[in-house]
Protein backbone atom coordinates (compact mmCIF):
# COMPACT_ATOMS: atom_id res chain seq x y z
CA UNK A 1 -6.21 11.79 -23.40
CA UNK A 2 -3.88 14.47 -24.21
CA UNK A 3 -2.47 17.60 -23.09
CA UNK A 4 -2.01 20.85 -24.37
CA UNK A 5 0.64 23.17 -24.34
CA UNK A 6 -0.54 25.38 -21.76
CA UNK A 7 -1.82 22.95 -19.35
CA UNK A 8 1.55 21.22 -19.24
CA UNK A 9 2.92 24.28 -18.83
CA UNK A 10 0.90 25.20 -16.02
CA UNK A 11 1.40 21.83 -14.41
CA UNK A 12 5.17 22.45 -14.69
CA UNK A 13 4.57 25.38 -13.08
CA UNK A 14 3.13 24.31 -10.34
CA UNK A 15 5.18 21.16 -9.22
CA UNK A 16 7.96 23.71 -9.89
CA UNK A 17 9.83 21.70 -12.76
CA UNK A 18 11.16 23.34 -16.06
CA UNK A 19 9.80 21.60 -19.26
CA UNK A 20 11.49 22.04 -22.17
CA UNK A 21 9.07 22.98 -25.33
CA UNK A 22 10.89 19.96 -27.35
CA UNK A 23 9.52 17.48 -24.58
CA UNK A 24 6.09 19.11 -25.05
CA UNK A 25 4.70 16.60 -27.20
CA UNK A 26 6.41 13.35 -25.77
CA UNK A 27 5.20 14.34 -21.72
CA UNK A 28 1.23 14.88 -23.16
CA UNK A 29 1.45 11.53 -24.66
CA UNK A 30 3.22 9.82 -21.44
CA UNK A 31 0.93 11.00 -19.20
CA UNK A 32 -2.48 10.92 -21.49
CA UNK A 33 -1.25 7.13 -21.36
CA UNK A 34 -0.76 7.21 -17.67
CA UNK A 35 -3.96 8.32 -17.06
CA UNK A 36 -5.33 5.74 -19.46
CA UNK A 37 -3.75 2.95 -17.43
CA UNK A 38 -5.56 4.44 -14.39
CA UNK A 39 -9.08 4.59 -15.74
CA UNK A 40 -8.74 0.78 -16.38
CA UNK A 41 -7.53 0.33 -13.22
CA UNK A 42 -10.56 2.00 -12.14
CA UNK A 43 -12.19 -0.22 -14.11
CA UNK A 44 -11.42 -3.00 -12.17
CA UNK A 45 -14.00 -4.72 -10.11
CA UNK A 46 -12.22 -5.36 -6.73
CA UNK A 47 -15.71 -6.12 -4.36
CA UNK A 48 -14.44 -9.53 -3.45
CA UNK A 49 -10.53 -8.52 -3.41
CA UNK A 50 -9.70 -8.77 0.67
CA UNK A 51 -8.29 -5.83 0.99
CA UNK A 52 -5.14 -6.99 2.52
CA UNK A 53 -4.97 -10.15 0.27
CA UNK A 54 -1.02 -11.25 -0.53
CA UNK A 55 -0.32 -12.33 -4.17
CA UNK A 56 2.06 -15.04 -2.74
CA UNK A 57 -0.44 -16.79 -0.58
CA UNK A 58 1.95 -17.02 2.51
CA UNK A 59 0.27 -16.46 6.17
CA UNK A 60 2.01 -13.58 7.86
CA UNK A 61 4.94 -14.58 10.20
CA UNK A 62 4.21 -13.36 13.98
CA UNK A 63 6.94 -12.52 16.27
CA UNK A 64 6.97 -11.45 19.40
CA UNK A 65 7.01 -7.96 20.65
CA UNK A 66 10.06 -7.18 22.36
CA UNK A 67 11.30 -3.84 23.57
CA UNK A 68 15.14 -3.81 23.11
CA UNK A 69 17.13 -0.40 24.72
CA UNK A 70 19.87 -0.55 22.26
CA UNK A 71 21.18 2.46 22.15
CA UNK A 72 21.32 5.04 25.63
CA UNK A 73 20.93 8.25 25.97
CA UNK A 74 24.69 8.90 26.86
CA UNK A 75 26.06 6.79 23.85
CA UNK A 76 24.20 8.60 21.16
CA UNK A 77 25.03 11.79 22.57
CA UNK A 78 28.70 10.65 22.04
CA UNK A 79 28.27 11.78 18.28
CA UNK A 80 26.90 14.96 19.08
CA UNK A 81 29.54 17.76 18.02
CA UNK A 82 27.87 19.65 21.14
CA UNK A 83 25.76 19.22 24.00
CA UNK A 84 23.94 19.96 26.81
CA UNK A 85 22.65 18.08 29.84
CA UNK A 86 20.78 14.87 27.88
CA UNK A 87 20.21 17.02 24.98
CA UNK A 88 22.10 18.04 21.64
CA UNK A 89 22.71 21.82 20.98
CA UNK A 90 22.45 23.36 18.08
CA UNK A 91 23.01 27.16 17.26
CA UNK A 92 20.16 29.49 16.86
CA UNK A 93 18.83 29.64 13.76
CA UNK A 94 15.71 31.81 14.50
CA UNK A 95 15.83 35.13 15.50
């Protein structure tokens, strides 16, 4: 599949990136083969594929679920250039 000139130019357009018209012909055939890639991915039949399957056939490690207060309120406010009560301030940037 490949693109035309105005279609890539729209599609620059709208995820707001400047193509140059010497790349024209070089990003229709990169993504006309992108898109061929993903049709036989489609392609693909994944019915028995678990879908969380692991290529490296290693069980999943479990470890326990520990809560661990590392860091206090008071020490990270210690970086703030400004605060207030447990809270950093800012200025208004809103009106």
């Amino acid at each position: 599949m490949e693109f035309d000139k105005n279609s890539l130019l729209k599609l620059g357009k709208l995820s707001k990136i400047k193509i140059d018209d010497d790349k024209l012909s070089s990003l229709s055939k990169d993504l006309g083969s992108i898109l061929n890639f993903i049709d036989r991915l489609q392609s693909l039949d994944t019915e028995e594929v678990d879908p969380t399957s692991n290529s490296l056939d290693q069980p999943l490690v479990m470890r326990d679920d520990i809560a661990i207060d590392k860091n206090s309120a008071n020490e990270i406010l210690e970086n703030a250039p400004e605060k207030e009560l447990d809270f950093f301030s800012v200025p208004k940037v809103i009106e």
